[in-house]
Protein backbone atom coordinates (compact mmCIF):
# COMPACT_ATOMS: atom_id res chain seq x y z
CA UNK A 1 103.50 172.36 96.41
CA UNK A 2 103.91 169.81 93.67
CA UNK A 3 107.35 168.77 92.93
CA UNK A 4 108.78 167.73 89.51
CA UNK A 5 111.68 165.17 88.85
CA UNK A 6 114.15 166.20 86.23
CA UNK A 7 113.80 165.88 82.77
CA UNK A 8 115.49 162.20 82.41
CA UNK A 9 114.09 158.66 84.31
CA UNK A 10 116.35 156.27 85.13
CA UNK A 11 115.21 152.25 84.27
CA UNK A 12 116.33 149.46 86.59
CA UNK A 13 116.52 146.26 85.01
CA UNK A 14 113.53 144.54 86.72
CA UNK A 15 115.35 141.29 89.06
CA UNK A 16 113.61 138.23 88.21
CA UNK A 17 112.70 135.17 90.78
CA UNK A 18 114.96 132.26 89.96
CA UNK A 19 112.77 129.54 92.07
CA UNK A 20 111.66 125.70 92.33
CA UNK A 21 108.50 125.10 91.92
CA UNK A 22 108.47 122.09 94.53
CA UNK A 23 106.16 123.57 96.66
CA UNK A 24 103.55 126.27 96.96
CA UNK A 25 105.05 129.49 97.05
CA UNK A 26 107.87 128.19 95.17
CA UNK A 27 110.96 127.98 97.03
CA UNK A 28 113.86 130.93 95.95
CA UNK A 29 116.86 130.21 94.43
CA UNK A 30 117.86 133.23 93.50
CA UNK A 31 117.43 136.81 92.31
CA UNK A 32 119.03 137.51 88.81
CA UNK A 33 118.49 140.53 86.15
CA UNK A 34 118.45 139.14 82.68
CA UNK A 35 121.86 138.88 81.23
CA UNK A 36 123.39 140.55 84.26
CA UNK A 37 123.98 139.55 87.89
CA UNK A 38 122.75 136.78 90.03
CA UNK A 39 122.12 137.43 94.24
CA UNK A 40 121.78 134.43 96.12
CA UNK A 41 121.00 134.85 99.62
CA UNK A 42 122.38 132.01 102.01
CA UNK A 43 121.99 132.41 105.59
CA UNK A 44 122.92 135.70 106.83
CA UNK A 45 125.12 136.35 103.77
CA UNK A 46 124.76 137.84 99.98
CA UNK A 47 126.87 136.59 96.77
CA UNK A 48 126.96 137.51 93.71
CA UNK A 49 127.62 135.31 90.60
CA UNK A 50 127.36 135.72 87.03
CA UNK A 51 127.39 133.34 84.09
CA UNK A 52 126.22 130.08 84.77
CA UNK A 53 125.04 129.08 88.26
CA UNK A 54 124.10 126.00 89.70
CA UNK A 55 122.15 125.04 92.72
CA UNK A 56 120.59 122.61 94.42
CA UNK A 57 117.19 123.08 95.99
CA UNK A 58 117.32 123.07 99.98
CA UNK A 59 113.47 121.70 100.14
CA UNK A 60 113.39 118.84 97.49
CA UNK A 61 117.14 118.56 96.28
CA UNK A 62 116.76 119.12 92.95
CA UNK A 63 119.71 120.72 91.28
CA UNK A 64 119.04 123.82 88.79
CA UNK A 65 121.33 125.50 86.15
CA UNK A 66 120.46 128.92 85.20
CA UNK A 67 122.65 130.09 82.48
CA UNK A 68 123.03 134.03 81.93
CA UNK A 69 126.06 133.72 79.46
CA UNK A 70 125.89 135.70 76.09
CA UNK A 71 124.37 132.40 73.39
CA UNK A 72 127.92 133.30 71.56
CA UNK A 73 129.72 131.15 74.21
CA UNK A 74 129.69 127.41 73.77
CA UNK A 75 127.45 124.92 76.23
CA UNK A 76 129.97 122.90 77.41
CA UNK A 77 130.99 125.02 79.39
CA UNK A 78 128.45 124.96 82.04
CA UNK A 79 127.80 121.32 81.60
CA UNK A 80 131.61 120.35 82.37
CA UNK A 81 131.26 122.78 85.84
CA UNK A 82 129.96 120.06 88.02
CA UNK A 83 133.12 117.87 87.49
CA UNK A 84 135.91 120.86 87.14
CA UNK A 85 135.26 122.68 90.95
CA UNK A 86 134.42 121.10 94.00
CA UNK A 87 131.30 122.54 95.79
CA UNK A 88 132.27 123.25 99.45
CA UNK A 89 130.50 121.36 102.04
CA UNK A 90 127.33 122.74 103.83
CA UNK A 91 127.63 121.96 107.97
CA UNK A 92 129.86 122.43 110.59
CA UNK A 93 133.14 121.94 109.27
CA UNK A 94 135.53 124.66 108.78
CA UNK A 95 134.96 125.91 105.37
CA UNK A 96 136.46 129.24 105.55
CA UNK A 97 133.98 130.75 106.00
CA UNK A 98 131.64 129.65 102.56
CA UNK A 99 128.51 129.06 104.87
């Protein structure tokens, strides 16, 4: 028997690879869909973020800024980021619980 969807067919907005290319494969930074979400796996754990993201490559140390904000919102926005919220500290402290 041959089955037949229904008349309408949903899209998915196809996630893109947010990576540094420090290495061969390049090393993921992310998953993102273009002007939506970004997923960034870390450890055991999933987050989602939207707007502009920053990270910092755990191979080479580069830091990256991919910006997913509508081009109606100003720049210096993102660029100020860095100094307005403290990044929590990778290791074994007690960081509630960040990593």
């Amino acid at each position: 028997m041959s089955r037949s969807t229904s008349g309408t067919t949903r899209k998915r907005a196809t996630k893109q690879r947010w990576e540094c290319r420090c290495a061969d494969p390049p090393i993921l930074l992310a998953m993102y869909e273009p002007g939506g979400q970004v997923e960034i796996k870390l450890r055991d754990r999933f987050y989602l973020a939207s707007g502009c993201v920053h990270a910092t490559c755990p191979r080479c140390g580069t830091q990256h800024i991919l910006d997913l904000r509508p081009s109606s919102e100003p720049d210096d926005l993102c660029a100020g980021l860095d100094e307005a919220l403290p990044i929590p500290p990778a290791g074994g402290s007690n960081n509630g619980g960040w990593f």
